[in-house]
N, C-alpha and C. Protein backbone atom coordinates (compact mmCIF):
# COMPACT_ATOMS: atom_id res chain seq x y z
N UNK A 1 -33.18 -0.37 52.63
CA UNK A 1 -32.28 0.71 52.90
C UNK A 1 -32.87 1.99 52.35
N UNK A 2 -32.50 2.97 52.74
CA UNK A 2 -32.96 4.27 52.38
C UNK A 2 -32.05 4.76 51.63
N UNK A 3 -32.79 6.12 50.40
CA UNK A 3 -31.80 6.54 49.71
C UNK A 3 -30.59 7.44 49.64
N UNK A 4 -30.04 7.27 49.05
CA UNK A 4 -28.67 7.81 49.35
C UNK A 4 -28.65 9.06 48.29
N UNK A 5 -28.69 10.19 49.25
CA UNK A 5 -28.84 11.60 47.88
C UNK A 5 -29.44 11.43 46.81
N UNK A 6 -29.53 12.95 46.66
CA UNK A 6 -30.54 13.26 45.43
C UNK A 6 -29.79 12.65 44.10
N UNK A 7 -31.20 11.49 43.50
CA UNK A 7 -30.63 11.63 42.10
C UNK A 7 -30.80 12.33 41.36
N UNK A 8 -29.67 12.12 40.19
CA UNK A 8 -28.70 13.23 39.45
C UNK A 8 -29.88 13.42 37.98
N UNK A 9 -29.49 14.21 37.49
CA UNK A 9 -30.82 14.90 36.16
C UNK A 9 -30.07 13.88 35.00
N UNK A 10 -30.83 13.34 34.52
CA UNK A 10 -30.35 12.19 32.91
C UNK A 10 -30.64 12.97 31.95
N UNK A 11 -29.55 13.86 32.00
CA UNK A 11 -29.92 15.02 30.82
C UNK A 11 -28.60 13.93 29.32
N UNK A 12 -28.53 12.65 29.36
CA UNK A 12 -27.53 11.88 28.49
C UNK A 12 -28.28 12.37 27.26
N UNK A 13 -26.39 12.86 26.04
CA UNK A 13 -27.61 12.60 24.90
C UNK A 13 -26.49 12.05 24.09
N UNK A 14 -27.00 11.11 23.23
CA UNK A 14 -25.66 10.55 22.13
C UNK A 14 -25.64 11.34 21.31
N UNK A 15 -23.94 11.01 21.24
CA UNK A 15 -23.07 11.66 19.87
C UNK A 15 -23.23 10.69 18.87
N UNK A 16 -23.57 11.30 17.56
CA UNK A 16 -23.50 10.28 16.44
C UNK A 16 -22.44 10.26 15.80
N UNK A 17 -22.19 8.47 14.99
CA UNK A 17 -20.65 8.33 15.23
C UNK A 17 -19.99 8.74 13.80
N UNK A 18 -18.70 9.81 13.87
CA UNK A 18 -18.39 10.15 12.93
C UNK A 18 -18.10 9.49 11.31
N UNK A 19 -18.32 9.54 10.22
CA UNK A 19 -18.82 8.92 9.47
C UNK A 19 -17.57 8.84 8.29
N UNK A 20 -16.87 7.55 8.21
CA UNK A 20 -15.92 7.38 7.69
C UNK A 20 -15.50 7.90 6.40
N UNK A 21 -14.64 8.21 6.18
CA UNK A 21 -14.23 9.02 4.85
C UNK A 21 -13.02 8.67 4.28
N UNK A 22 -12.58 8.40 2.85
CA UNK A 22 -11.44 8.43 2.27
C UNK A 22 -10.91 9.25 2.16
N UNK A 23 -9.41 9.51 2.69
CA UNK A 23 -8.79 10.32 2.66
C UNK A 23 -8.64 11.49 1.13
N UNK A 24 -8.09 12.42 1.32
CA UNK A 24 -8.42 13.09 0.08
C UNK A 24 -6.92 13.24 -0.25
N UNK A 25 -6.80 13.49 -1.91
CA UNK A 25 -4.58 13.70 -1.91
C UNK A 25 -3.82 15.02 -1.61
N UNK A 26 -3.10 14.19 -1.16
CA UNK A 26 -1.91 16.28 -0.70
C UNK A 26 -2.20 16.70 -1.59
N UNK A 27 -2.36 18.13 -1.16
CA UNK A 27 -2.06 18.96 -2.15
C UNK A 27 -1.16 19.18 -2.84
N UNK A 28 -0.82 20.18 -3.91
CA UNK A 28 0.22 19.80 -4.63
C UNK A 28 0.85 18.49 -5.31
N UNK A 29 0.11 17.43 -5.72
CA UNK A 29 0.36 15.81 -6.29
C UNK A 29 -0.06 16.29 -7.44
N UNK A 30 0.60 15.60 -8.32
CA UNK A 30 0.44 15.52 -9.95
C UNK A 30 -0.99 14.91 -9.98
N UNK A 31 -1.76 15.17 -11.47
CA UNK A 31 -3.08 14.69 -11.97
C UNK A 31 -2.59 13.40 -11.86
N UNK A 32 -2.01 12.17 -12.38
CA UNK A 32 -1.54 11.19 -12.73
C UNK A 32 -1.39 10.40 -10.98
N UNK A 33 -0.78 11.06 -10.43
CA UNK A 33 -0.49 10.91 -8.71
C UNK A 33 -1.77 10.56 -8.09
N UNK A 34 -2.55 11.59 -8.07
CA UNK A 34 -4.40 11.84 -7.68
C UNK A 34 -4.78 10.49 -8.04
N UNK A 35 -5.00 10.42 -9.29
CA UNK A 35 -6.09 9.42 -10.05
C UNK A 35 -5.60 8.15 -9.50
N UNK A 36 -4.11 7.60 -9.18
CA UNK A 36 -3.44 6.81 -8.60
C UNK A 36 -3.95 6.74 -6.92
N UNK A 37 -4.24 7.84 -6.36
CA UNK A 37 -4.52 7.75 -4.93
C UNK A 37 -5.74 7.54 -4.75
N UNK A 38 -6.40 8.41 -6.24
CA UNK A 38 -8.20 7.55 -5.76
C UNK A 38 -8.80 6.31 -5.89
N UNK A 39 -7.73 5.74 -7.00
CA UNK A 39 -7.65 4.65 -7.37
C UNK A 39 -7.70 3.35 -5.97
N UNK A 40 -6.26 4.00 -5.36
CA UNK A 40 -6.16 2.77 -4.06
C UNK A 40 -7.13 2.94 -3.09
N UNK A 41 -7.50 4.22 -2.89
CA UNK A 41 -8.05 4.23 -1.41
C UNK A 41 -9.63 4.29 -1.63
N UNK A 42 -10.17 3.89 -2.70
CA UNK A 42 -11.44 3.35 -3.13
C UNK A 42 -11.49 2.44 -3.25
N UNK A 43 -10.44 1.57 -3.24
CA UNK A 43 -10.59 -0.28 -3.25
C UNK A 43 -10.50 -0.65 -1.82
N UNK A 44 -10.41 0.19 -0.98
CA UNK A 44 -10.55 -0.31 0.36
C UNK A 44 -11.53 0.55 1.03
N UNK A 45 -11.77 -0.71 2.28
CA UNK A 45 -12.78 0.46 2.71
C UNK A 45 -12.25 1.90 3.71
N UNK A 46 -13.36 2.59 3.49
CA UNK A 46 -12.91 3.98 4.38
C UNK A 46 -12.58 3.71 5.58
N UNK A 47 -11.38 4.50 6.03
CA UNK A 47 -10.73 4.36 6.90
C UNK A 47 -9.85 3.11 7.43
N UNK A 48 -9.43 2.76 6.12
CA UNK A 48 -8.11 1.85 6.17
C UNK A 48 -7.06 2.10 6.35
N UNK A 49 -6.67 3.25 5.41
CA UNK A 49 -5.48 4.10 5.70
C UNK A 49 -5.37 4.50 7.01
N UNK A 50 -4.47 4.93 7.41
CA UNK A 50 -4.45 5.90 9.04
C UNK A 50 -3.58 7.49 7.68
N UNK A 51 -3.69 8.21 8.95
CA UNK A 51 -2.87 9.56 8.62
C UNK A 51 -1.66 9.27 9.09
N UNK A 52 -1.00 8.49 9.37
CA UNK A 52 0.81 8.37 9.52
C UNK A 52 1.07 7.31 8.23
N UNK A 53 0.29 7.09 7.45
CA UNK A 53 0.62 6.50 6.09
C UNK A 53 0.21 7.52 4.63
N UNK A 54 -0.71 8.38 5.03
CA UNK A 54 -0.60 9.25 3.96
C UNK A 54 0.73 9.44 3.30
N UNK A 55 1.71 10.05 4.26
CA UNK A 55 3.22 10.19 3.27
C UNK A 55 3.58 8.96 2.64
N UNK A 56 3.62 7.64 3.22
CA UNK A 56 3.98 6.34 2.27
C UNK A 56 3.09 6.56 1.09
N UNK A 57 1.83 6.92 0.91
CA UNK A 57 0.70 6.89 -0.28
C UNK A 57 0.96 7.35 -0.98
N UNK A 58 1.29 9.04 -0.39
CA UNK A 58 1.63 9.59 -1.54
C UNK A 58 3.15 9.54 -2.32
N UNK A 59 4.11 8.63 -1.38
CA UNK A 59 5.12 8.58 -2.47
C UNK A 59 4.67 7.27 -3.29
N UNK A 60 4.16 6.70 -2.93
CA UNK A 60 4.05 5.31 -3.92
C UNK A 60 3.11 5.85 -5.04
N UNK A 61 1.87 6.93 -4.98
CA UNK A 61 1.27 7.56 -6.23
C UNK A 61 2.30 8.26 -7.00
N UNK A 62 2.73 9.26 -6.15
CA UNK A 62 3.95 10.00 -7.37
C UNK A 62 4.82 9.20 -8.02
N UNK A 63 5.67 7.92 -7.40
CA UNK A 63 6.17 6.78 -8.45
C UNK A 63 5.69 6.35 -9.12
N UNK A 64 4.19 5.73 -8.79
CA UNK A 64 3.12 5.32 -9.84
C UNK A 64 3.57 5.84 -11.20
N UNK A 65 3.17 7.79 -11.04
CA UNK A 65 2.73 8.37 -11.80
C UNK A 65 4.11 8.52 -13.09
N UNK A 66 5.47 8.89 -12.20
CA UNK A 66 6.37 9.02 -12.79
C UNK A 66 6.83 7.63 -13.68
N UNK A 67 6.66 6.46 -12.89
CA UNK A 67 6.97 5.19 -13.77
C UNK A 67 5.92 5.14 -15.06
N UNK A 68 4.87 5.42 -14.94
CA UNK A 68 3.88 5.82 -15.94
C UNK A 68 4.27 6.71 -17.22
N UNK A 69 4.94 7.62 -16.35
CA UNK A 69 5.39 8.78 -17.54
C UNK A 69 6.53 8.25 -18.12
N UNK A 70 7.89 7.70 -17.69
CA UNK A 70 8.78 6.48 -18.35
C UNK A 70 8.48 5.87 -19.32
N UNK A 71 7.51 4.69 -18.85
CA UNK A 71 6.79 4.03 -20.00
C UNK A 71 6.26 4.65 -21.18
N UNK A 72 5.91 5.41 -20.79
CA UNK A 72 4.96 6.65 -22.41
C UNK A 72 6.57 7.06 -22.83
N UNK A 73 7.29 7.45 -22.46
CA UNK A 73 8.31 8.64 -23.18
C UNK A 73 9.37 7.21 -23.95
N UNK A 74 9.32 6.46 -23.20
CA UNK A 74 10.34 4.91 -23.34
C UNK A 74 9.55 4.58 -25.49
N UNK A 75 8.16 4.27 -24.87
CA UNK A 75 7.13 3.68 -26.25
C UNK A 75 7.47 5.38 -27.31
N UNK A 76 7.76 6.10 -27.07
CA UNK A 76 8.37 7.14 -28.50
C UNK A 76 9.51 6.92 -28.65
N UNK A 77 10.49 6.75 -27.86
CA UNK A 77 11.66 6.75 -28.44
C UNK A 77 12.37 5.77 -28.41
N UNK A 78 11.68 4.63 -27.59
CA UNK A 78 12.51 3.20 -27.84
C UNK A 78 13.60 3.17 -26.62
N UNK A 79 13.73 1.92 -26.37
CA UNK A 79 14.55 1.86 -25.37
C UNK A 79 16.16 1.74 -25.72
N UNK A 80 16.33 1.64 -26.63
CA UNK A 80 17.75 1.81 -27.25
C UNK A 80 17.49 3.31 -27.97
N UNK A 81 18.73 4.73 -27.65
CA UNK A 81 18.12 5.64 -28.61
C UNK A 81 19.84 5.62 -29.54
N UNK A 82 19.52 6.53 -30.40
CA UNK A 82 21.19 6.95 -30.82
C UNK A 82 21.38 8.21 -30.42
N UNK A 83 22.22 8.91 -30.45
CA UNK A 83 22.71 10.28 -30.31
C UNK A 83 22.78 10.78 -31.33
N UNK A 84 23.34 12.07 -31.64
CA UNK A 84 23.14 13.44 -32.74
C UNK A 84 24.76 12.55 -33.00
N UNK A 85 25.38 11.81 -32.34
CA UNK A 85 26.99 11.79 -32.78
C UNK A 85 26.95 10.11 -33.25
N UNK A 86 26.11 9.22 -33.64
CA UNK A 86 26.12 7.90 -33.91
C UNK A 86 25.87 6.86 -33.05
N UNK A 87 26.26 7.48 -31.71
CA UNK A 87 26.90 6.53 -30.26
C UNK A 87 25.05 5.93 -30.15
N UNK A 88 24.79 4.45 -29.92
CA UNK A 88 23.72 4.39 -29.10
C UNK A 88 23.59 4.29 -27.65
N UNK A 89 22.47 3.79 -27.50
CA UNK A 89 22.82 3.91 -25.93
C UNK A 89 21.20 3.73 -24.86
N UNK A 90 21.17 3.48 -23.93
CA UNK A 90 20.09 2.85 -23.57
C UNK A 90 19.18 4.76 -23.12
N UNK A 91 17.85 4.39 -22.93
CA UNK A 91 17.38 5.38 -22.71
C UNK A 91 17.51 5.76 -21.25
N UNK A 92 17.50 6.56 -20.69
CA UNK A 92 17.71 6.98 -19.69
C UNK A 92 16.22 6.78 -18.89
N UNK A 93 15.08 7.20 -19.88
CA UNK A 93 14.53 6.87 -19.23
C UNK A 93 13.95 5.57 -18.50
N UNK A 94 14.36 4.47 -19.14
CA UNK A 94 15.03 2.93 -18.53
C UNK A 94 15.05 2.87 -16.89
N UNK A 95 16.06 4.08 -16.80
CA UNK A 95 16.73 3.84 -15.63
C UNK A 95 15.44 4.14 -14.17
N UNK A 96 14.45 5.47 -14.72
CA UNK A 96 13.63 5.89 -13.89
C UNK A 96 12.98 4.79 -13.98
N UNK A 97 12.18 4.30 -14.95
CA UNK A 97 11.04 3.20 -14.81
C UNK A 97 11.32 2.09 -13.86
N UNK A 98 12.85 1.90 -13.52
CA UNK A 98 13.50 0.56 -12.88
C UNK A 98 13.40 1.16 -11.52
N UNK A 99 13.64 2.55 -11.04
CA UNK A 99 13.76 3.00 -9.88
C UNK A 99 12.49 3.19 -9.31
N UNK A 100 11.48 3.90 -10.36
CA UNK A 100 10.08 4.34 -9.45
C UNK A 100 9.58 2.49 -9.47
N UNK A 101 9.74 1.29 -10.00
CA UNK A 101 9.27 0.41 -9.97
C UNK A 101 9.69 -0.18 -8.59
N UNK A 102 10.98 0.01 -8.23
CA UNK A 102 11.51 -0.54 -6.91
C UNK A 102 10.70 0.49 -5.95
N UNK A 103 10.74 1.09 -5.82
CA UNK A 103 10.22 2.50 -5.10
C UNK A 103 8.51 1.71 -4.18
N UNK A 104 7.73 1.55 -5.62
CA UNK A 104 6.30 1.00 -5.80
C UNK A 104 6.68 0.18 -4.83
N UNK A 105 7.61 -1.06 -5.06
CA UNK A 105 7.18 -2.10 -4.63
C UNK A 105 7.81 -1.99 -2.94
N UNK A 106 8.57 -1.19 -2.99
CA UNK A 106 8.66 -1.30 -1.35
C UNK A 106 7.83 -0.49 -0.55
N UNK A 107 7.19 0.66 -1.53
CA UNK A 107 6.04 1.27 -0.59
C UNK A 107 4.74 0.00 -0.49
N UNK A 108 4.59 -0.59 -1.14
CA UNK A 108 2.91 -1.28 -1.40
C UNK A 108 3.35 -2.54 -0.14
N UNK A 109 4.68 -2.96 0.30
CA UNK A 109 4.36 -4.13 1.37
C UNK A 109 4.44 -3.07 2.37
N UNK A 110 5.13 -1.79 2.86
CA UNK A 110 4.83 -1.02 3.83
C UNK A 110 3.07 -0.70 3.70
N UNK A 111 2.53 -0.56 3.05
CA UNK A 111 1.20 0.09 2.86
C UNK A 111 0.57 -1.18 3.28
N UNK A 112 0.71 -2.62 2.76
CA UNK A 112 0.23 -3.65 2.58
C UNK A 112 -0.88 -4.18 1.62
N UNK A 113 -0.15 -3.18 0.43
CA UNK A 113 -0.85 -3.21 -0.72
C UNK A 113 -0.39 -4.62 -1.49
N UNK A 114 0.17 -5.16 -1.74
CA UNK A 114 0.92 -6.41 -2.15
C UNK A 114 0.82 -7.71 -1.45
N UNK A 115 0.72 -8.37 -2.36
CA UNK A 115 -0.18 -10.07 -1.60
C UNK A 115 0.81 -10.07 -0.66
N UNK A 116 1.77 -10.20 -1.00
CA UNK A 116 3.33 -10.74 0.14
C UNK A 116 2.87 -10.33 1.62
N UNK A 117 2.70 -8.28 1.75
CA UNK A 117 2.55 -8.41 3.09
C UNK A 117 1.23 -9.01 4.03
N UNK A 118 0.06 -8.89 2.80
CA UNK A 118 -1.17 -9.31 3.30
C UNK A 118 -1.20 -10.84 3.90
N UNK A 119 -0.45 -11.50 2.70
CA UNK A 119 -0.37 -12.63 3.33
C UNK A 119 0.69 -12.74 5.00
N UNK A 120 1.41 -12.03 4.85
CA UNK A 120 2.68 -12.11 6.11
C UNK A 120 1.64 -11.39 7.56
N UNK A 121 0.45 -10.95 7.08
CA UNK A 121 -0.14 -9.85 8.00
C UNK A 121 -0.96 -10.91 8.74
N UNK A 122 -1.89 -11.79 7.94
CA UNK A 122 -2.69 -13.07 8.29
C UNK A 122 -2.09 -14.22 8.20
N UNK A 123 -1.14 -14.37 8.61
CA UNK A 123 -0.50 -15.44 9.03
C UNK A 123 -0.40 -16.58 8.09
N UNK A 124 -0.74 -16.53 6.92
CA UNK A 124 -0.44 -17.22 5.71
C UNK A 124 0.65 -17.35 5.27
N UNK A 125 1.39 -18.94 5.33
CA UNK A 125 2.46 -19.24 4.86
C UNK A 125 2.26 -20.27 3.71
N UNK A 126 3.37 -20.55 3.26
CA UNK A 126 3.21 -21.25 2.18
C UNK A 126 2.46 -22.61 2.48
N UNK A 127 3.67 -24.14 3.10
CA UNK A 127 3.41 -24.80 3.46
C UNK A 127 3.33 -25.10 4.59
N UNK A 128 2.18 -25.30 5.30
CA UNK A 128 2.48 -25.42 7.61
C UNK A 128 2.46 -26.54 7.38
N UNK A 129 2.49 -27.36 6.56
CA UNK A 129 2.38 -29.01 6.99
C UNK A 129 4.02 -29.28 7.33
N UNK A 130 4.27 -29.70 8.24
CA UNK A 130 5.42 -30.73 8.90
C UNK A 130 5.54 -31.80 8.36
N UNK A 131 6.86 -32.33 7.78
CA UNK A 131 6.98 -33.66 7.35
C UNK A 131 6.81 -34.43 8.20
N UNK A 132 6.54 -35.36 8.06
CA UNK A 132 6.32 -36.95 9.30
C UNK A 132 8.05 -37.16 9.72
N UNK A 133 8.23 -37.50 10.69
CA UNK A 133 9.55 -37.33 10.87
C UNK A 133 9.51 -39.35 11.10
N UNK A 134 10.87 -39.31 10.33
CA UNK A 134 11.14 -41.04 10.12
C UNK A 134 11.22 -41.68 11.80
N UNK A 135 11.48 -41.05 12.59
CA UNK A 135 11.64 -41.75 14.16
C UNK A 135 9.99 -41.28 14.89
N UNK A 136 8.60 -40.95 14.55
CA UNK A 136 7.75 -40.73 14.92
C UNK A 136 7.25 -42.35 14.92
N UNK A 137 7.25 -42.13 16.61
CA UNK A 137 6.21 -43.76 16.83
C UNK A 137 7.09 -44.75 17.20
N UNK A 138 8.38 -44.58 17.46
CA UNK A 138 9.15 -45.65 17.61
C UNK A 138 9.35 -45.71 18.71
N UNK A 139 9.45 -45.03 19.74
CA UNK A 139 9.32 -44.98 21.18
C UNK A 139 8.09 -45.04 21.89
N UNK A 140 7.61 -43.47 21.85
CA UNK A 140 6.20 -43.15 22.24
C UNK A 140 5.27 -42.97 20.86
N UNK A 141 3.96 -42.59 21.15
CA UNK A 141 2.66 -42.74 20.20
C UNK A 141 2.08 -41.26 20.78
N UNK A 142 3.06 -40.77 21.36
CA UNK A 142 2.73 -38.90 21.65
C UNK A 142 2.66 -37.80 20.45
């Protein structure tokens, strides 16, 4: 057969492929927040995160950071304090450490920072074995 129009100019040139990067922290995040975000997203590899999870990240660093700060202020003054009037009474700050801790833990299975979701992600359950069922074999051998 004869050819069919002029071929076309192979002017092809590759793009080289953009080169993965860990995300960097919002701006405006506490020092304590940061060190928390470089922390996670250096234990994985680049480009694990997506950008529609940045906001989950960064609230689970700022709880980090704040449950962090709890604990320090909790170890000065004890978790039972008294008042200027006798009354004791639990520390208040108690109450944050219990909240940014719940906080953590429901951001880290959204993130899938926590064995639970990793495991729920790869299909890892506890036990898949099936008991032998007492009527197996008594009819058929299927």
């Amino acid at each position: 057969m004869g050819q069919r129009g002029p071929k076309p100019e192979t002017n092809i040139s590759l793009v080289p492929p953009l080169k993965k990067r860990w995300p960097n922290p919002a701006p405006g995040m506490t020092k304590n927040a940061r060190t928390t975000w470089h922390r996670i997203c250096h234990s994985y590899p680049a480009g694990h995160f997506k950008p529609h999870q940045y906001d989950l990240l960064r609230v689970y660093c700022e709880a980090s950071a704040s449950h962090r700060k709890a604990i320090l202020e909790m170890k000065k003054d004890g978790q039972v304090i008294t008042q200027s009037n006798g009354v004791t009474k639990k520390n208040p700050w108690k109450d944050i450490e219990v909240q940014m801790a719940n906080v953590m833990g429901a951001m880290s299975t959204k993130l899938g920072l926590s064995a639970n979701s990793t495991m729920a992600a790869k299909g890892i359950k506890g036990n898949d074995v099936k008991p032998k069922s007492k009527r197996s074999g008594l009819i058929f051998n299927g």
